[in-house]
PDB file of N, CA and C in Angstrom:
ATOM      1  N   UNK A   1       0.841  -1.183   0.000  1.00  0.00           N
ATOM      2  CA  UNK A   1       0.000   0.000   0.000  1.00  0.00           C
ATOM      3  C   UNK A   1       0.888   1.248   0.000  1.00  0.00           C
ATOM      4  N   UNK A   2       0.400   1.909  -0.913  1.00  0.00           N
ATOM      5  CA  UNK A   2       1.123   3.838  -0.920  1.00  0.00           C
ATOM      6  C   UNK A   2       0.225   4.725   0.207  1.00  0.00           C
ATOM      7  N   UNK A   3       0.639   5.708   0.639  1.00  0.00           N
ATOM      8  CA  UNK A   3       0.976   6.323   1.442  1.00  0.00           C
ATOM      9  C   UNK A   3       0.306   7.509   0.818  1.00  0.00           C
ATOM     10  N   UNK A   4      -0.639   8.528   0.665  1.00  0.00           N
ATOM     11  CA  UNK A   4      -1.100   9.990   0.756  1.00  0.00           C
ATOM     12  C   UNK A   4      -1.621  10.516   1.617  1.00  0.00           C
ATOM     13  N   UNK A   5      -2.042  11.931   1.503  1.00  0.00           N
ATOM     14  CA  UNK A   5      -2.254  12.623   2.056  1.00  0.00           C
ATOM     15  C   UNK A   5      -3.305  13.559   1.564  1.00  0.00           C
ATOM     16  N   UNK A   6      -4.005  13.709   1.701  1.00  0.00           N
ATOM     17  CA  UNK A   6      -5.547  14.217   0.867  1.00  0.00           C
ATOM     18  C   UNK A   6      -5.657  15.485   1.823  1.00  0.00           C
ATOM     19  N   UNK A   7      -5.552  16.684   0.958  1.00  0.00           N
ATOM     20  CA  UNK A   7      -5.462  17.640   1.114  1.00  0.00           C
ATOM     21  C   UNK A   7      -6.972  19.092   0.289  1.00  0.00           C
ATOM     22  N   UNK A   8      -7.714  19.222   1.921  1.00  0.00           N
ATOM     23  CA  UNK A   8      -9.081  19.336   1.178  1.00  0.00           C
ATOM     24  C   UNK A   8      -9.105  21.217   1.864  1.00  0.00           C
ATOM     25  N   UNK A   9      -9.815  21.541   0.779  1.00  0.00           N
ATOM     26  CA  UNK A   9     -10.758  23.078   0.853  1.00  0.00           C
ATOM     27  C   UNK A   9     -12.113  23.091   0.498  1.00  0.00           C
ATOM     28  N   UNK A  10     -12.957  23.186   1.564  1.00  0.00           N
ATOM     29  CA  UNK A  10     -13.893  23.143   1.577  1.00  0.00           C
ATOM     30  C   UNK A  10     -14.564  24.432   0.879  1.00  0.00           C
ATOM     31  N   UNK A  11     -15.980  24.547   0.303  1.00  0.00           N
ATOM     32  CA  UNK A  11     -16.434  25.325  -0.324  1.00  0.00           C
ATOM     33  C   UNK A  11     -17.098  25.663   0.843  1.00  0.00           C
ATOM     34  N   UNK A  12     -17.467  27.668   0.439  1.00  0.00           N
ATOM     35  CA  UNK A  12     -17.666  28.655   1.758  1.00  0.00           C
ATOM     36  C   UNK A  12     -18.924  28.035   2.094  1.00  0.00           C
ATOM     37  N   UNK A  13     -19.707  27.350   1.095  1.00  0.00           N
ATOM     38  CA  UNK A  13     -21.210  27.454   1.442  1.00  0.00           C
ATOM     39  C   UNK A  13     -20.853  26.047   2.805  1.00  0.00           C
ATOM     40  N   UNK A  14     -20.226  24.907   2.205  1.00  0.00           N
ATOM     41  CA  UNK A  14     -20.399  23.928   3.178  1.00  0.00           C
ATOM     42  C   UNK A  14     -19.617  24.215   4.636  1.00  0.00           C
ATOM     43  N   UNK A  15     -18.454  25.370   4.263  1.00  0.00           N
ATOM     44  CA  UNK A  15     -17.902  25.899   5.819  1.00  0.00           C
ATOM     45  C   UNK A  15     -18.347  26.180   6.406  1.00  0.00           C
ATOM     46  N   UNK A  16     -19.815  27.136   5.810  1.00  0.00           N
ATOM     47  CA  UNK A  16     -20.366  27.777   6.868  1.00  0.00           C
ATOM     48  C   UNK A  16     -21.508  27.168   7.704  1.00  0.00           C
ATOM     49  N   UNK A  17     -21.481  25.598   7.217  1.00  0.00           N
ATOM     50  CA  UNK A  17     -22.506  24.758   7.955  1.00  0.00           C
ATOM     51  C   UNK A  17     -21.409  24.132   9.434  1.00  0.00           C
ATOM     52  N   UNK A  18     -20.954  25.355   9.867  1.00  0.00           N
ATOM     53  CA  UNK A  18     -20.608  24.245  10.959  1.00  0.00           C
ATOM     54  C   UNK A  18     -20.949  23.093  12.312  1.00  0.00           C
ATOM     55  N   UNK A  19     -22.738  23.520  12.240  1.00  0.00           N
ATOM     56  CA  UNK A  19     -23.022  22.413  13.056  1.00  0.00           C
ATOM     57  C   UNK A  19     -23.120  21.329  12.113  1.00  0.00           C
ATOM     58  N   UNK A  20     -22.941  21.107  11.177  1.00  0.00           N
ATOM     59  CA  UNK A  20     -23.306  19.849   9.886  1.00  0.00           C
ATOM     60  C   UNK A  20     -22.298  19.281  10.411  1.00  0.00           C
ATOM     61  N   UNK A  21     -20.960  19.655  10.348  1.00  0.00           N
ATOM     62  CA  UNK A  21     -19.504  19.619   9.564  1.00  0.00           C
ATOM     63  C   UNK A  21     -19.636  17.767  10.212  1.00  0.00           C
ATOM     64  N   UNK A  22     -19.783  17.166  11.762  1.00  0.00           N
ATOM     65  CA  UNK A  22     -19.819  15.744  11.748  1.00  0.00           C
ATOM     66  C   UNK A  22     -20.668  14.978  11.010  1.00  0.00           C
ATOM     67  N   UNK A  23     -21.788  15.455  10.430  1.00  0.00           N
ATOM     68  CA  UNK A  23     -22.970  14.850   9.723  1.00  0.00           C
ATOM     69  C   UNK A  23     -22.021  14.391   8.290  1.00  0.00           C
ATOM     70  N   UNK A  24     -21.552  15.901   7.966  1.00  0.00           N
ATOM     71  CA  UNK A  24     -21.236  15.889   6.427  1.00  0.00           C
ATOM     72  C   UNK A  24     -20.450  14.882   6.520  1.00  0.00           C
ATOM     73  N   UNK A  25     -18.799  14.854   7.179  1.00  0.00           N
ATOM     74  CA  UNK A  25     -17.522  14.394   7.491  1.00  0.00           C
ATOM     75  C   UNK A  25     -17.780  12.944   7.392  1.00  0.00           C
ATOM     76  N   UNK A  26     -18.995  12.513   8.250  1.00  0.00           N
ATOM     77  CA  UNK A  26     -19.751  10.850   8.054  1.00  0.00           C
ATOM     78  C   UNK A  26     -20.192  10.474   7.273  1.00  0.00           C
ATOM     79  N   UNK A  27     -20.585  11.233   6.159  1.00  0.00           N
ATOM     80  CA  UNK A  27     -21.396  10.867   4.565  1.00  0.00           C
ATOM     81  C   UNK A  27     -19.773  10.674   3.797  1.00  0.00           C
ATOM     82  N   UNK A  28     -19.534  11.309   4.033  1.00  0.00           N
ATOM     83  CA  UNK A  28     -17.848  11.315   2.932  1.00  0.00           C
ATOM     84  C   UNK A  28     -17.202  10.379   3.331  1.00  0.00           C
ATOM     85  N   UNK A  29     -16.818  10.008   4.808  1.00  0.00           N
ATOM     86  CA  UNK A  29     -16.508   8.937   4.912  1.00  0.00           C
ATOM     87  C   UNK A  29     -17.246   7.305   4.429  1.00  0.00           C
ATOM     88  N   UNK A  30     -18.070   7.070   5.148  1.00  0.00           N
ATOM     89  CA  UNK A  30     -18.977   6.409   4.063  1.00  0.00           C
ATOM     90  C   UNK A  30     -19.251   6.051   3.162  1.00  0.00           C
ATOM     91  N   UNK A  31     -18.904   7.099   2.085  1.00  0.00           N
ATOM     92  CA  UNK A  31     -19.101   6.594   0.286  1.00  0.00           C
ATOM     93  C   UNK A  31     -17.724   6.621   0.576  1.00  0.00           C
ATOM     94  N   UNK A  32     -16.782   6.965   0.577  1.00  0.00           N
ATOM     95  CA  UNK A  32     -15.475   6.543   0.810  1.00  0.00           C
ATOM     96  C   UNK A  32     -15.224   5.231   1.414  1.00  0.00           C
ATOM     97  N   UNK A  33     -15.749   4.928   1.870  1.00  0.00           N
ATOM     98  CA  UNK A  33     -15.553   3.107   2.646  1.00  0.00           C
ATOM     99  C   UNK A  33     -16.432   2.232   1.505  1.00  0.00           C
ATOM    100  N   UNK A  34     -17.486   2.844   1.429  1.00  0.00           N
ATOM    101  CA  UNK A  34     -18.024   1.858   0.037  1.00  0.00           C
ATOM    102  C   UNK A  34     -17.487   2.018  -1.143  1.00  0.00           C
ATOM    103  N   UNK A  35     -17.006   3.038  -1.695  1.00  0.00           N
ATOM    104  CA  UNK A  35     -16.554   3.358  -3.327  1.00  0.00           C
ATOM    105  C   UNK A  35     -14.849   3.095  -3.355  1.00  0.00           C
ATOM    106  N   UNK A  36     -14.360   2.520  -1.937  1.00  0.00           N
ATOM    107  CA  UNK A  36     -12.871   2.468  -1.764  1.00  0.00           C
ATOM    108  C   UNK A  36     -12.510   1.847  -1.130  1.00  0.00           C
ATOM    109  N   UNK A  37     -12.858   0.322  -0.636  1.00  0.00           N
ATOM    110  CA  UNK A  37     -13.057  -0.410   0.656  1.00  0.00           C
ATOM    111  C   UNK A  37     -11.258  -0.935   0.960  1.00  0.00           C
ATOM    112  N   UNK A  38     -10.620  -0.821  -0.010  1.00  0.00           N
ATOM    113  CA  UNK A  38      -9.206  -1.005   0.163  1.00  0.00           C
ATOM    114  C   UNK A  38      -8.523   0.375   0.726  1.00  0.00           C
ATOM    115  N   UNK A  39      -9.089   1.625   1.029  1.00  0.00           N
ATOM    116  CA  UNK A  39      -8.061   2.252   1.881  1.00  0.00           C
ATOM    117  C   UNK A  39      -8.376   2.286   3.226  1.00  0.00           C
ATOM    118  N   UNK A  40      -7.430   2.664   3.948  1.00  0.00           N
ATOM    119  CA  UNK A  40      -6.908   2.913   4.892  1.00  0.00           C
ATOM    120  C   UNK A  40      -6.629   4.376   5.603  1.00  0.00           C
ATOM    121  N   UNK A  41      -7.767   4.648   6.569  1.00  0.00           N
ATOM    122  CA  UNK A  41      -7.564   6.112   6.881  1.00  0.00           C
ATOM    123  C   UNK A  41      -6.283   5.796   8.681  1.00  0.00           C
ATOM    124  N   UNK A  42      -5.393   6.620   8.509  1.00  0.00           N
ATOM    125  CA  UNK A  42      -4.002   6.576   9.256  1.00  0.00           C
ATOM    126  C   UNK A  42      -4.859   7.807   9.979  1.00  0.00           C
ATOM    127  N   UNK A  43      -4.728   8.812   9.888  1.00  0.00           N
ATOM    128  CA  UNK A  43      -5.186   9.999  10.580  1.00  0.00           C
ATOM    129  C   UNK A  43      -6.016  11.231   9.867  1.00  0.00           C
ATOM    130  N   UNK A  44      -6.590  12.023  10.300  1.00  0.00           N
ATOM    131  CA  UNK A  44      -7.483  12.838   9.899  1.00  0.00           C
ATOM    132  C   UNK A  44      -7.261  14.121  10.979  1.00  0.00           C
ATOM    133  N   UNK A  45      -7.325  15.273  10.457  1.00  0.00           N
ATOM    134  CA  UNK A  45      -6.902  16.597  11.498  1.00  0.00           C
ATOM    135  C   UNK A  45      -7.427  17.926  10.364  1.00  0.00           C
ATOM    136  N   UNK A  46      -7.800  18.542  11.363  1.00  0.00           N
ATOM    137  CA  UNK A  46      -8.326  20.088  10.838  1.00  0.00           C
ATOM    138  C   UNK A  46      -7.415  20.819  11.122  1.00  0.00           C
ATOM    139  N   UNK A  47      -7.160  21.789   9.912  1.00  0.00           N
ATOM    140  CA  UNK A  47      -6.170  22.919   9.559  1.00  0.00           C
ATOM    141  C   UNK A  47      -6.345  24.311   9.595  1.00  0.00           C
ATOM    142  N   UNK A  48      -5.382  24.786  10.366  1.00  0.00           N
ATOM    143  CA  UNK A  48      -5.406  26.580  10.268  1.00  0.00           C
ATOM    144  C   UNK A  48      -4.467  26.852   9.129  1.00  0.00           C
ATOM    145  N   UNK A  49      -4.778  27.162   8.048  1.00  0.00           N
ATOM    146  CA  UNK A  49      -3.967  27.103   6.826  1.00  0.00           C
ATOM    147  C   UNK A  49      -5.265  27.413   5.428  1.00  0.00           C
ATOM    148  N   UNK A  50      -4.048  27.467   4.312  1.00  0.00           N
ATOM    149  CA  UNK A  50      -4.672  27.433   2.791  1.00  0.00           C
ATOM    150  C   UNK A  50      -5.327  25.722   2.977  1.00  0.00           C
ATOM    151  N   UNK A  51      -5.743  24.807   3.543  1.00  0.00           N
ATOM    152  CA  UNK A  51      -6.494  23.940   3.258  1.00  0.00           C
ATOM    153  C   UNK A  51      -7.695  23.475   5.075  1.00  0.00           C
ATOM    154  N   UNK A  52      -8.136  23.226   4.576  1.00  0.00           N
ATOM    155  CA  UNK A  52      -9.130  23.034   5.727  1.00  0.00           C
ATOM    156  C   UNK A  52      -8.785  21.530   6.653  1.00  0.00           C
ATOM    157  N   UNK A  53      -8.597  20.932   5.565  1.00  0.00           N
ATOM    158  CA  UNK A  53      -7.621  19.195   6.150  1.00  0.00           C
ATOM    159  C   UNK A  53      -7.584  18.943   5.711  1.00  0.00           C
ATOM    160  N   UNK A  54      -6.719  17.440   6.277  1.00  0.00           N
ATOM    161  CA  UNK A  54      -5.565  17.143   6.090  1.00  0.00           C
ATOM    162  C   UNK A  54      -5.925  15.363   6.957  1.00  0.00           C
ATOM    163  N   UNK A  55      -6.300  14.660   5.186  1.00  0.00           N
ATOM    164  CA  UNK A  55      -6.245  13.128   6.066  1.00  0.00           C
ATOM    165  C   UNK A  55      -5.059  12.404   5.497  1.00  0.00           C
ATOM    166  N   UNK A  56      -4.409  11.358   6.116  1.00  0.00           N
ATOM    167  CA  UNK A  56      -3.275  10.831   5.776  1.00  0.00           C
ATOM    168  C   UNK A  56      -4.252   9.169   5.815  1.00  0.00           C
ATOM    169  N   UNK A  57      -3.634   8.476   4.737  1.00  0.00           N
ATOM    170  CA  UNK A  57      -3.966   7.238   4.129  1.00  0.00           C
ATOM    171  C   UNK A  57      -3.265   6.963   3.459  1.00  0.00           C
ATOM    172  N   UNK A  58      -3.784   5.281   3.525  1.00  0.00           N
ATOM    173  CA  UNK A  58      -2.918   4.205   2.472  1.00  0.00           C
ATOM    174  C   UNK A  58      -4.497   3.642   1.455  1.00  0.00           C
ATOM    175  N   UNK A  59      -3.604   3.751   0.101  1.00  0.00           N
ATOM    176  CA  UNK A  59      -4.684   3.311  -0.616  1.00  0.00           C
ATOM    177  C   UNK A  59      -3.338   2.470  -1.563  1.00  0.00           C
ATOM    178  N   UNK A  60      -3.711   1.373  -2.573  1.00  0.00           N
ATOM    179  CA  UNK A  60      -3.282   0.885  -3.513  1.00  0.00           C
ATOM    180  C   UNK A  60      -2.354   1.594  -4.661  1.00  0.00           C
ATOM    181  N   UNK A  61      -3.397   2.408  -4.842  1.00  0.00           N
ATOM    182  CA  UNK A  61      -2.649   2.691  -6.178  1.00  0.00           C
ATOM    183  C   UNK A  61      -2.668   4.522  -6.321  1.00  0.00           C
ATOM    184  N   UNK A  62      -2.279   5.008  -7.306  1.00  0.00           N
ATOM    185  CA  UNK A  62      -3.215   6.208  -7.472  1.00  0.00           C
ATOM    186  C   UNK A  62      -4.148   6.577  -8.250  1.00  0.00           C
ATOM    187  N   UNK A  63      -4.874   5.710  -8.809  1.00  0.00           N
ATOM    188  CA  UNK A  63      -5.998   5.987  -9.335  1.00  0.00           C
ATOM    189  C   UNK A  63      -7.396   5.687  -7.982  1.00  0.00           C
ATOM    190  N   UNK A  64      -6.806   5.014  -6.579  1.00  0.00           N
ATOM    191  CA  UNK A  64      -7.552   4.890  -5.722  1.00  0.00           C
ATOM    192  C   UNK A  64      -8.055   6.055  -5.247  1.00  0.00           C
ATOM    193  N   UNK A  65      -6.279   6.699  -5.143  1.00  0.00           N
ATOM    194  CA  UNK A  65      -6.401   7.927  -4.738  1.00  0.00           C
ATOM    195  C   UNK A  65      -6.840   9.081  -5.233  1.00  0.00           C
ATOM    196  N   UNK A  66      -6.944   9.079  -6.837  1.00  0.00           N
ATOM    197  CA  UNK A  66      -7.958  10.081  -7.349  1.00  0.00           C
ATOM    198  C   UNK A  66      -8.983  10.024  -7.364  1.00  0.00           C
ATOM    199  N   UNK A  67     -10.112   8.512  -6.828  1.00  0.00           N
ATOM    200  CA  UNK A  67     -10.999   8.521  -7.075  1.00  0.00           C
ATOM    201  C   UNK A  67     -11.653   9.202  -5.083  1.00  0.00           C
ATOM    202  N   UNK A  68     -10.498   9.197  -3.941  1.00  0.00           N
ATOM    203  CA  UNK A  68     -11.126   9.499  -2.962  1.00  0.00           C
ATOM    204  C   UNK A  68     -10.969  11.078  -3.271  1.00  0.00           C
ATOM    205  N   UNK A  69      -9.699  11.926  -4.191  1.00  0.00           N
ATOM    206  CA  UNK A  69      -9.874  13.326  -3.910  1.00  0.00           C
ATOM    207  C   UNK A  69     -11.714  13.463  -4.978  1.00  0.00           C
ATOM    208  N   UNK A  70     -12.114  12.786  -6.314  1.00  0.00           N
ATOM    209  CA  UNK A  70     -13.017  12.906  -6.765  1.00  0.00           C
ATOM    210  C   UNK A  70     -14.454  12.837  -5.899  1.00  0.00           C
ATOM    211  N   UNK A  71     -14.480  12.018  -5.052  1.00  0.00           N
ATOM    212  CA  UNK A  71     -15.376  11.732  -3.843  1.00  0.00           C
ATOM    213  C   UNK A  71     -15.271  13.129  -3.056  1.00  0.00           C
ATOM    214  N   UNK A  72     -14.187  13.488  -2.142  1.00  0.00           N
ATOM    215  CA  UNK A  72     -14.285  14.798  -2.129  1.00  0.00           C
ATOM    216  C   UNK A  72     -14.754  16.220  -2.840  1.00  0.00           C
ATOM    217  N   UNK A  73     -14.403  16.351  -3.891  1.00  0.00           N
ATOM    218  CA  UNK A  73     -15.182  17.196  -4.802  1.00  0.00           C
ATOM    219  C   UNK A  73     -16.538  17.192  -5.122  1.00  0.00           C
ATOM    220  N   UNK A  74     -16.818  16.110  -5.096  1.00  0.00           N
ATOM    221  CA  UNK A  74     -18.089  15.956  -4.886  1.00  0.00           C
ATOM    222  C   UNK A  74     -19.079  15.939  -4.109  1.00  0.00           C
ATOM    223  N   UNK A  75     -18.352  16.139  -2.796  1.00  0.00           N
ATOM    224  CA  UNK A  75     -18.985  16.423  -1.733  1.00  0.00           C
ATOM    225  C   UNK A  75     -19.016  17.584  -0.652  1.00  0.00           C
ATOM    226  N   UNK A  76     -18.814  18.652  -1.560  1.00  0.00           N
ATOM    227  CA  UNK A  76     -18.668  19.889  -0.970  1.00  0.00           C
ATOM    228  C   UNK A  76     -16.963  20.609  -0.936  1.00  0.00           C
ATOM    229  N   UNK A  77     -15.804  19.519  -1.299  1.00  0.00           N
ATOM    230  CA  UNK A  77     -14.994  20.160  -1.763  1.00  0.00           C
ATOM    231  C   UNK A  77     -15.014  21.747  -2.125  1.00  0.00           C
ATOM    232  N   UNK A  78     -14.132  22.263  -2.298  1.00  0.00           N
ATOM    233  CA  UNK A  78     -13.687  23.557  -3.330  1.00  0.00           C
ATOM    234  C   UNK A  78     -12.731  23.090  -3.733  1.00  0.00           C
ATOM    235  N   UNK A  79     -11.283  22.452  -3.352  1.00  0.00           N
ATOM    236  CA  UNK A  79     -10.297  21.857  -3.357  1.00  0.00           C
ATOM    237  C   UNK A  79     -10.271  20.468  -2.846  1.00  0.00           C
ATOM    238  N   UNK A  80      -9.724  19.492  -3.892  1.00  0.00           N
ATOM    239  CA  UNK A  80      -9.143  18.422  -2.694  1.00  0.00           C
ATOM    240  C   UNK A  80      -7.795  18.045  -3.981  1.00  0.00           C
ATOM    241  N   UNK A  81      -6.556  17.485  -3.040  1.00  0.00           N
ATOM    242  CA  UNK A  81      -5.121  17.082  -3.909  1.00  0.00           C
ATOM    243  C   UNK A  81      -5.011  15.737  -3.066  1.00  0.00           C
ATOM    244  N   UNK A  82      -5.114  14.562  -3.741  1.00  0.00           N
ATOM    245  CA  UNK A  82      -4.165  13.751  -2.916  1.00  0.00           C
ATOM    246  C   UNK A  82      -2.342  13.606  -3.563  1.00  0.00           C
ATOM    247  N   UNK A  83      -1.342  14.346  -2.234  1.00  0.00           N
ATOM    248  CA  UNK A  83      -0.525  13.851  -2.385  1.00  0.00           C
ATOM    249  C   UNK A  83       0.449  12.259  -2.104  1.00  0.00           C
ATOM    250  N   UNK A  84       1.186  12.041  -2.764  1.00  0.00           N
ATOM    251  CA  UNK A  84       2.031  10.644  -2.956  1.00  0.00           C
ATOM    252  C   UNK A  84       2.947  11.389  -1.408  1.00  0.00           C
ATOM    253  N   UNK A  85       3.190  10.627  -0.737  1.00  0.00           N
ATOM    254  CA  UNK A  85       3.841  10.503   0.276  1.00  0.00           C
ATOM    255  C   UNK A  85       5.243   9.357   0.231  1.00  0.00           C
ATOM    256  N   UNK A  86       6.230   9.894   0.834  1.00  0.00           N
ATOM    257  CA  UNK A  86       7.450   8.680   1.187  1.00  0.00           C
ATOM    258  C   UNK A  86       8.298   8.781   2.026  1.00  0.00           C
ATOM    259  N   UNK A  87       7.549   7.658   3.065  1.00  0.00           N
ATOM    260  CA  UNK A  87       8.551   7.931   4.378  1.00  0.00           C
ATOM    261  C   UNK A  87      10.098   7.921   4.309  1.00  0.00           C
ATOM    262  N   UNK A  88      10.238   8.716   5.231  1.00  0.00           N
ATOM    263  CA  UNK A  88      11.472   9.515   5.181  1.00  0.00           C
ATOM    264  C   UNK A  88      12.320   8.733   5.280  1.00  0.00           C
ATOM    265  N   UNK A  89      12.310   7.420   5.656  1.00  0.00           N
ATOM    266  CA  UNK A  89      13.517   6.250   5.767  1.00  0.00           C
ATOM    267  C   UNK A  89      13.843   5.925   4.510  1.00  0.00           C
ATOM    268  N   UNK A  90      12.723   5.766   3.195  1.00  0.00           N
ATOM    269  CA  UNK A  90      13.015   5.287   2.119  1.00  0.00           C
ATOM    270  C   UNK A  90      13.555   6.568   1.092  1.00  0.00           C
ATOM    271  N   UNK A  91      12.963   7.448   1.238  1.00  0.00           N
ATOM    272  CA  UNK A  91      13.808   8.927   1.122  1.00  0.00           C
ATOM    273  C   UNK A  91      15.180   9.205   1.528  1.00  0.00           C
ATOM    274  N   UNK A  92      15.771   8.950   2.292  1.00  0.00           N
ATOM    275  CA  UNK A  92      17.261   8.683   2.551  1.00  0.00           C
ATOM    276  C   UNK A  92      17.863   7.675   1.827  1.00  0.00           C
ATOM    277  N   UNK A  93      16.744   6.524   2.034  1.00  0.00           N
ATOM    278  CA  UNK A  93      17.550   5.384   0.767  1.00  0.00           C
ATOM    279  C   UNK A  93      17.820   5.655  -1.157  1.00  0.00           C
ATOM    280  N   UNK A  94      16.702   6.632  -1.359  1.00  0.00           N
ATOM    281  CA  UNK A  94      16.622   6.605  -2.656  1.00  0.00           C
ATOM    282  C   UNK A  94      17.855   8.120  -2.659  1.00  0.00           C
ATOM    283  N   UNK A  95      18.114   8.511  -1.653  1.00  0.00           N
ATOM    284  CA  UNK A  95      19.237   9.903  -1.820  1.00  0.00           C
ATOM    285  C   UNK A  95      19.952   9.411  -1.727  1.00  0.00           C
ATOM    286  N   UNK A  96      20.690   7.781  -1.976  1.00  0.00           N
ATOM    287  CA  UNK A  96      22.182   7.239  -2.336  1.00  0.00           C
ATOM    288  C   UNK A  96      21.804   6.287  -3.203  1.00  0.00           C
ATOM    289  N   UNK A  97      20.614   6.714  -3.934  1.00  0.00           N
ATOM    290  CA  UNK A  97      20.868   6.209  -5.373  1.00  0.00           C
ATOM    291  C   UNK A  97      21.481   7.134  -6.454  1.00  0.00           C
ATOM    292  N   UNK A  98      21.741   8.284  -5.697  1.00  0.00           N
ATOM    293  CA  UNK A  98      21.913   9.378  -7.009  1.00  0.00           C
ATOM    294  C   UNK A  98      23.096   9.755  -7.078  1.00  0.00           C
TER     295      UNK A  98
END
């Protein structure tokens, strides 16, 4: 399994539902467990920043992973990126391949 990081901006209209925000957060998860039953959510955290959050997962491939930032967009997104992640141990290894 690969390693991302799904990196979401929510649209103003769904920000400003913040008593929703656990209702919504449980629908997305949800079609995300059914439309993706091979990933793996590692952690999930809300951001003071250019993105609203910030979940870290293992999914297969990256077309897994475009289909959870697509799930996002579709669900009140404004933004979502999943980035490719690589722990930093194998990152040191591949910096004495060069």
């Amino acid at each position: 399994m690969k390693t991302f990081m799904l990196m979401t901006k929510l649209t103003p209209e769904v920000s400003a539902r913040v008593k929703d925000r656990a209702k919504i957060g449980r629908a997305w998860l949800d079609e995300v467990r059914e439309k993706c039953p091979n990933v793996k959510f590692i952690a999930h955290y809300a951001l003071l920043g250019s993105f609203d959050f910030v979940d870290i997962y293992e999914a297969p491939d990256e077309e897994t992973a475009a289909k959870v930032s697509m799930i996002s967009m579709a669900n009140g997104a404004f933004q979502a990126e999943s980035w490719a992640a690589i722990p930093y141990k194998r990152f040191l290894e591949l910096t004495e391949e060069i």
